[in-house]
Protein backbone atom coordinates (compact mmCIF):
# COMPACT_ATOMS: atom_id res chain seq x y z
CA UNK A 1 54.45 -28.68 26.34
CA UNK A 2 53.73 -27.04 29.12
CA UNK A 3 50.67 -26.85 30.85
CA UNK A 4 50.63 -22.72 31.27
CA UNK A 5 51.15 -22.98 27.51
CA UNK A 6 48.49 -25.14 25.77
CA UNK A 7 45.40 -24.40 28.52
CA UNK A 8 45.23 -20.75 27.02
CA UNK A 9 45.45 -21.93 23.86
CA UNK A 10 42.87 -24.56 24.33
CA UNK A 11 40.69 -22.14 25.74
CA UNK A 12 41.43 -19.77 23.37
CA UNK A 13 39.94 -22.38 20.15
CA UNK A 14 37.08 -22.97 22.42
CA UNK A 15 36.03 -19.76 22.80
CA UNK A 16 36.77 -19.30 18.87
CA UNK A 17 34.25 -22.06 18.09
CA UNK A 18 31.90 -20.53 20.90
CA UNK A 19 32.26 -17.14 18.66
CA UNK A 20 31.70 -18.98 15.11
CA UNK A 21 28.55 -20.95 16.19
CA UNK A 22 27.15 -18.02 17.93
CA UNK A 23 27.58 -16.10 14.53
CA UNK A 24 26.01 -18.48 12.36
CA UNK A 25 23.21 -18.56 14.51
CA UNK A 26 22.51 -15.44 14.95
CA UNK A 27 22.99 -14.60 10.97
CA UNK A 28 20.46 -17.57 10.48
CA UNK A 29 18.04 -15.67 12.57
CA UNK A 30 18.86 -12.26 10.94
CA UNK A 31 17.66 -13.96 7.73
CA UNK A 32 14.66 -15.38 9.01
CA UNK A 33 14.17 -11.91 10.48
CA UNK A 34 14.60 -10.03 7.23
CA UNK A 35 12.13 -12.91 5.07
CA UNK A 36 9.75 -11.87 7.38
CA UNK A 37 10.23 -8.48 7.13
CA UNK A 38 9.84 -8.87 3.55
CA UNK A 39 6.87 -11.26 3.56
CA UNK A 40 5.05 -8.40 6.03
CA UNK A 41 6.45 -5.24 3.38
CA UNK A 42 5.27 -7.03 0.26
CA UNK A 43 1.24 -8.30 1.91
CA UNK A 44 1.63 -4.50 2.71
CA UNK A 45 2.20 -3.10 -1.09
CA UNK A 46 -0.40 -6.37 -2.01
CA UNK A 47 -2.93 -4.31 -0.18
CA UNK A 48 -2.42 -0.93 -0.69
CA UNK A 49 -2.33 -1.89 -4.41
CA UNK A 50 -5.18 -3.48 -4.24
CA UNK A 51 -6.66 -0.33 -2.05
CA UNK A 52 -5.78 1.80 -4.91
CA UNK A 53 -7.46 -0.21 -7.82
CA UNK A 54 -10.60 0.05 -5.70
CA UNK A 55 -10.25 4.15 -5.63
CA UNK A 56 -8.95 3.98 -9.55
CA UNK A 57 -12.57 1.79 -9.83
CA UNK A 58 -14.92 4.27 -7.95
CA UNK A 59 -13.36 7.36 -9.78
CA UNK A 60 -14.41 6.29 -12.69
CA UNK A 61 -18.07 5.27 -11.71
CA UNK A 62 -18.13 9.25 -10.08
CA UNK A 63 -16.71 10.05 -13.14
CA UNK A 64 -19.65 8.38 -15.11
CA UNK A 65 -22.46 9.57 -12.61
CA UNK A 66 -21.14 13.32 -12.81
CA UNK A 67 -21.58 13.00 -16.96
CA UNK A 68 -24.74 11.95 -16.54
CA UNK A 69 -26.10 14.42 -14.05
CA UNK A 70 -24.45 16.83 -16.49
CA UNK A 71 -26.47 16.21 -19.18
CA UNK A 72 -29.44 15.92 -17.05
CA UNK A 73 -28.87 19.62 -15.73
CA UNK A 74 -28.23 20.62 -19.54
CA UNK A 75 -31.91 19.22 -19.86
CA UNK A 76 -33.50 21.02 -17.26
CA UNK A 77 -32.08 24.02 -17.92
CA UNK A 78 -33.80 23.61 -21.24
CA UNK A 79 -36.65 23.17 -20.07
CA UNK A 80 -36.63 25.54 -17.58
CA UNK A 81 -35.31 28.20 -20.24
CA UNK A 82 -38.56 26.75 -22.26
CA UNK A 83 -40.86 27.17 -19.40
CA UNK A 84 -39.98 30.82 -18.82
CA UNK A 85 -40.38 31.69 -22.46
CA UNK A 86 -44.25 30.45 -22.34
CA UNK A 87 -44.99 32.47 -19.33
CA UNK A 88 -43.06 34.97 -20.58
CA UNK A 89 -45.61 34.39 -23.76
CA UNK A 90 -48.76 34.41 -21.61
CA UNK A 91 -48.02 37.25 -19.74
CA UNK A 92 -47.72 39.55 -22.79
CA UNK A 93 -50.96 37.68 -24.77
């Protein structure tokens, strides 16, 4: 064979291989690329879940405070109803 004939070719399987182990590498690092990605997007979601418990946590001790200082208005405006009727009382005796 001739040597204009097989030097192209040669250089064409080279450059093949060159192509192949270029690819592999670079889809190796795509997937190392995306695990990370995905390690990063799920401590993300970890955290904002965990962010939202808290909230879910506190709304319910505000919800518990705000019953109580219901009732404790209720009382004082008992009392305060009460108090008004005895002056109310004294005034006219």
């Amino acid at each position: 064979m001739a040597p204009e004939v097989w030097i192209p070719i040669a250089l064409s399987c080279v450059m093949a291989i060159v192509a192949i182990i270029t690819l592999a590498k670079n889809t190796k690092k795509d997937n190392q690329d995306d695990a990370v990605q995905r390690a990063t997007v799920a401590t993300d979601l970890k955290y904002i879940r965990d962010g939202i418990d808290e909230i879910k946590i506190d709304n319910r001790v505000i919800k518990a405070d705000i019953g109580e200082l219901q009732t404790k208005v209720a009382r004082v405006e008992q009392s305060v109803a009460s108090a008004h009727q005895r002056i109310d009382d004294l005034k006219k005796g």
